[in-house]
C-alpha atoms as a PDB file:
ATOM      1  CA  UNK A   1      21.159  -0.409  12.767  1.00  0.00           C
ATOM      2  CA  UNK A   2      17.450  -1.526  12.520  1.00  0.00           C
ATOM      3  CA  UNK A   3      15.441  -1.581  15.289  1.00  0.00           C
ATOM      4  CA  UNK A   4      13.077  -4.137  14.973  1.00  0.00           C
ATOM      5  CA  UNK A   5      10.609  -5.985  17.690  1.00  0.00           C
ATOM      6  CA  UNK A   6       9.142  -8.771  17.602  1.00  0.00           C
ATOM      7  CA  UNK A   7       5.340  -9.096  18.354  1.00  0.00           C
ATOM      8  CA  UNK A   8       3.259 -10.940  21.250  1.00  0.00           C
ATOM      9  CA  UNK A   9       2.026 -14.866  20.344  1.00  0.00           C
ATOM     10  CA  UNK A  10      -0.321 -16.281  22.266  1.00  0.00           C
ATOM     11  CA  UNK A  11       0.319 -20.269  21.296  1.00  0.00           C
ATOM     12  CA  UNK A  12      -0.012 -19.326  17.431  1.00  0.00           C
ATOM     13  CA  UNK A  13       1.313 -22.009  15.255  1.00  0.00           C
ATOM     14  CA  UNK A  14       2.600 -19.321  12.955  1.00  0.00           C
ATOM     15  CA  UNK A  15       5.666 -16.746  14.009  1.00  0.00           C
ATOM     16  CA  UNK A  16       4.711 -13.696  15.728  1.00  0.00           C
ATOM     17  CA  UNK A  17       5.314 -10.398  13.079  1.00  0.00           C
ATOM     18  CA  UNK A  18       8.653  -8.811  13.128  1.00  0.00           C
ATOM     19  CA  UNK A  19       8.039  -4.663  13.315  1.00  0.00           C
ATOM     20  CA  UNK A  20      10.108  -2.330  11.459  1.00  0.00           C
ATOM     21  CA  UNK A  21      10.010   1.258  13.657  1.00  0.00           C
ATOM     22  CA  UNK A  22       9.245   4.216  11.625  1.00  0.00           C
ATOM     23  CA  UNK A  23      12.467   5.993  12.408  1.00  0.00           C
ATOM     24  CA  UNK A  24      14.529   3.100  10.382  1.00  0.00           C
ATOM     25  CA  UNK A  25      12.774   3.247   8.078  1.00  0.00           C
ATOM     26  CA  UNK A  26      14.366   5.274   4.512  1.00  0.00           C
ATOM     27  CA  UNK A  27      12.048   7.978   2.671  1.00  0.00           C
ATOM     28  CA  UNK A  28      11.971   5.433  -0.640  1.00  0.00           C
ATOM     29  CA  UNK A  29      10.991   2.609   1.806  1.00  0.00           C
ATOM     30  CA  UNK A  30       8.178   4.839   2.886  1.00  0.00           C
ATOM     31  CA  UNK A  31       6.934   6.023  -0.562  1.00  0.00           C
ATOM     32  CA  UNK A  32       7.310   2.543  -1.959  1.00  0.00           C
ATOM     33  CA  UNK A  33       4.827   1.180   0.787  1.00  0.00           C
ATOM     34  CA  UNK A  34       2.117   4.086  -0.322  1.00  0.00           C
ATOM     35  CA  UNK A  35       2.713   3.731  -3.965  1.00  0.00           C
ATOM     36  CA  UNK A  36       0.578   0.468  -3.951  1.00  0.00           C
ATOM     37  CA  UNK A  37      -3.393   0.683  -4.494  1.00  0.00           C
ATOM     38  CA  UNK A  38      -3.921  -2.556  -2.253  1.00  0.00           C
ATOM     39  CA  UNK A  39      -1.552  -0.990   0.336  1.00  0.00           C
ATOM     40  CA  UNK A  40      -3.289   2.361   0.157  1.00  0.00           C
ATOM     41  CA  UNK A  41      -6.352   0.436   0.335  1.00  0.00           C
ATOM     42  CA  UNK A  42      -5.604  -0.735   3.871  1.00  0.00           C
ATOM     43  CA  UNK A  43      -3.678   2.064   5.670  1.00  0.00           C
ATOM     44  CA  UNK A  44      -7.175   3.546   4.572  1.00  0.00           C
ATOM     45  CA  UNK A  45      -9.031   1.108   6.085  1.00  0.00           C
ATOM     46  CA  UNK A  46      -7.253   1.018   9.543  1.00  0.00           C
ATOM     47  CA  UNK A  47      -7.341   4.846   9.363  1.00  0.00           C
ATOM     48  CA  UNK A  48     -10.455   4.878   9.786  1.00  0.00           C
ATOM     49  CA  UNK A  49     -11.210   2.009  12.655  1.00  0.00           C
ATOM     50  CA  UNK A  50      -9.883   1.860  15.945  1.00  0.00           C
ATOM     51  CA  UNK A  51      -6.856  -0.236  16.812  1.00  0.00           C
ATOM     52  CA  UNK A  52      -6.702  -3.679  17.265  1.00  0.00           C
ATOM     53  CA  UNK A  53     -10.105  -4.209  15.308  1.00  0.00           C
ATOM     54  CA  UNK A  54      -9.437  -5.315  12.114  1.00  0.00           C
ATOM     55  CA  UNK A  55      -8.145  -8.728  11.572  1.00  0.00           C
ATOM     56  CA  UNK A  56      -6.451  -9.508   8.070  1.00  0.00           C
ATOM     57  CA  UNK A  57      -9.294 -11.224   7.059  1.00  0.00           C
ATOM     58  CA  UNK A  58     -11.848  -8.351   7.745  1.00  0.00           C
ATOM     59  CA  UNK A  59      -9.756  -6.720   4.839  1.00  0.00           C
ATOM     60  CA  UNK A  60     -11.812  -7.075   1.350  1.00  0.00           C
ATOM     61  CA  UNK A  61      -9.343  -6.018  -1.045  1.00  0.00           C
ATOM     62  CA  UNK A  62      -8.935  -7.221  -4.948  1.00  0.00           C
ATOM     63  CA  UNK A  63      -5.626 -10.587  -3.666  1.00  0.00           C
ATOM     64  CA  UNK A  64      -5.726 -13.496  -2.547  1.00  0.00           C
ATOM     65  CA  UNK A  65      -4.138 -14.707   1.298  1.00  0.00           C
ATOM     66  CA  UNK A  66      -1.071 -15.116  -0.009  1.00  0.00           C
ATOM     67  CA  UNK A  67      -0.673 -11.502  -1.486  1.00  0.00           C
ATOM     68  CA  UNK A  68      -2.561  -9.959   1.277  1.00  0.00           C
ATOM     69  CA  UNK A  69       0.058 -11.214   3.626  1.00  0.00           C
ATOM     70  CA  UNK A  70       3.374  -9.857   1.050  1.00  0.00           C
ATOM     71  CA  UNK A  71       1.086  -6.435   1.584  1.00  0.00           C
ATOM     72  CA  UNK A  72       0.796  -6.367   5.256  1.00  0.00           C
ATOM     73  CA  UNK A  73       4.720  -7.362   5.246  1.00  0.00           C
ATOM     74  CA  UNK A  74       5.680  -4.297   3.254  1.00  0.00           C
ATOM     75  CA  UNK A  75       3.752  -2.046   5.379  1.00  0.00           C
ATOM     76  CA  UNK A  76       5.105  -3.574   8.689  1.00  0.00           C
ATOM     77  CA  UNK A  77       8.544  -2.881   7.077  1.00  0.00           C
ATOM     78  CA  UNK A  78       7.753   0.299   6.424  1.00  0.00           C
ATOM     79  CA  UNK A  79       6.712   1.449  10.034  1.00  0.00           C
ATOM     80  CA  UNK A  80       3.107   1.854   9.302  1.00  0.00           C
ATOM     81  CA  UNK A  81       1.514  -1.314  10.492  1.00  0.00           C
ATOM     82  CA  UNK A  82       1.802  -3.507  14.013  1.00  0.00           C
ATOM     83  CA  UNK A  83       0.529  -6.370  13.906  1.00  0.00           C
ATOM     84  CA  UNK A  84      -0.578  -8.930  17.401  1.00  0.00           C
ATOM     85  CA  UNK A  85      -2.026 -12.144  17.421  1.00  0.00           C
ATOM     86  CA  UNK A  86      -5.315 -13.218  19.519  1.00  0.00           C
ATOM     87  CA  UNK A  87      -5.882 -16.653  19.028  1.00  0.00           C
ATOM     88  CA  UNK A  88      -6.102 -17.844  15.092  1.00  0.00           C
ATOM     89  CA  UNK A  89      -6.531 -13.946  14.259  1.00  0.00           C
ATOM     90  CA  UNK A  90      -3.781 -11.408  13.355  1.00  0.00           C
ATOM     91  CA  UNK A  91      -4.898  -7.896  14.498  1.00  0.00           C
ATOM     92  CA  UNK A  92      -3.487  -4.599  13.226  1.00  0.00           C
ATOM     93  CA  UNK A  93      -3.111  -1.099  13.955  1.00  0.00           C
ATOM     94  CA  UNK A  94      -1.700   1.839  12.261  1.00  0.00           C
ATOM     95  CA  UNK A  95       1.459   3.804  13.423  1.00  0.00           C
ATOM     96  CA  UNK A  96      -0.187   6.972  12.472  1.00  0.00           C
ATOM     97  CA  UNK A  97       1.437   9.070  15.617  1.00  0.00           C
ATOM     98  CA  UNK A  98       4.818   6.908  14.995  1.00  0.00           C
ATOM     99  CA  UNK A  99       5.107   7.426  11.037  1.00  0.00           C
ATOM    100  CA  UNK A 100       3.800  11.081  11.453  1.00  0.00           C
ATOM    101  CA  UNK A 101       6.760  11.750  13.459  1.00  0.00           C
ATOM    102  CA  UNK A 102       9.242  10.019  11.313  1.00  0.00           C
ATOM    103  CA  UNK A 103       7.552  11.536   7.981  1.00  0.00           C
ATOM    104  CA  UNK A 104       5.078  14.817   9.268  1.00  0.00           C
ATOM    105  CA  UNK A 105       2.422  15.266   6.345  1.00  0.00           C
ATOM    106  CA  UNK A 106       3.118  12.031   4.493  1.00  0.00           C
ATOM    107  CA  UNK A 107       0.175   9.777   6.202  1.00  0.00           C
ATOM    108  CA  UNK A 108      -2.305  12.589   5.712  1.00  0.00           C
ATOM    109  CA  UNK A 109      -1.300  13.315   1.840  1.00  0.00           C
ATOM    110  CA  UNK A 110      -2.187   9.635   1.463  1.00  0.00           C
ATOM    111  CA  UNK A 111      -5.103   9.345   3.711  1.00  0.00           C
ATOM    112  CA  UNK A 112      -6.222  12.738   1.409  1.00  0.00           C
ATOM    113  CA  UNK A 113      -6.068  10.681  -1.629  1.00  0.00           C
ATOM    114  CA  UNK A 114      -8.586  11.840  -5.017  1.00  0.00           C
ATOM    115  CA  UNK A 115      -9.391  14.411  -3.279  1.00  0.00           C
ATOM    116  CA  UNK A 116      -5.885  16.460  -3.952  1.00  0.00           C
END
């Protein structure tokens, strides 16, 4: 059965995110979420800022809203990204200690990129 939580709203007009947790979360599911540039693109990102930070929009990657949003969605259901509301912004960390766990090496290999 999937675990899955739902995430704080603070009077949002949108619904809060829905959070997949690493450990449901299949191998293929995993690698599917990584094989994407624009997905790599932001688990790189959030790597490399503190949590909570970044907002979707502070994201400047090559889609429009729309897409962004289908990318964040695939990494939530993956396990690698929560997501919280604060007022008309959606911030986001990454599960690195949580996916780590689930898949030890897999985060880093990505994270390692061109440089394999």
């Amino acid at each position: 059965m999937t675990r899955r939580t739902e995430g704080s709203s603070q009077a949002s007009h949108r619904a809060a995110p829905v959070h997949t947790h690493p450990d449901d979360v299949p191998l293929v599911a995993a690698l599917s979420a990584l094989a994407d540039p624009v997905r790599i693109q932001l688990v790189r990102e959030l790597a490399g800022s503190p949590d909570w930070v970044l907002s979707c929009s502070d994201f400047d990657v090559p889609v429009g809203r729309a897409a962004k949003s289908h990318h964040f969605s695939v990494l939530r259901d993956a396990g690698l990204v929560e997501q919280r509301d604060q007022g008309p912004k959606r911030l986001n960390r990454l599960r690195r200690a949580e996916f780590d766990t689930r898949f030890p090496g897999l985060l880093a290999l990505t994270l390692r990129g061109d440089e394999a």
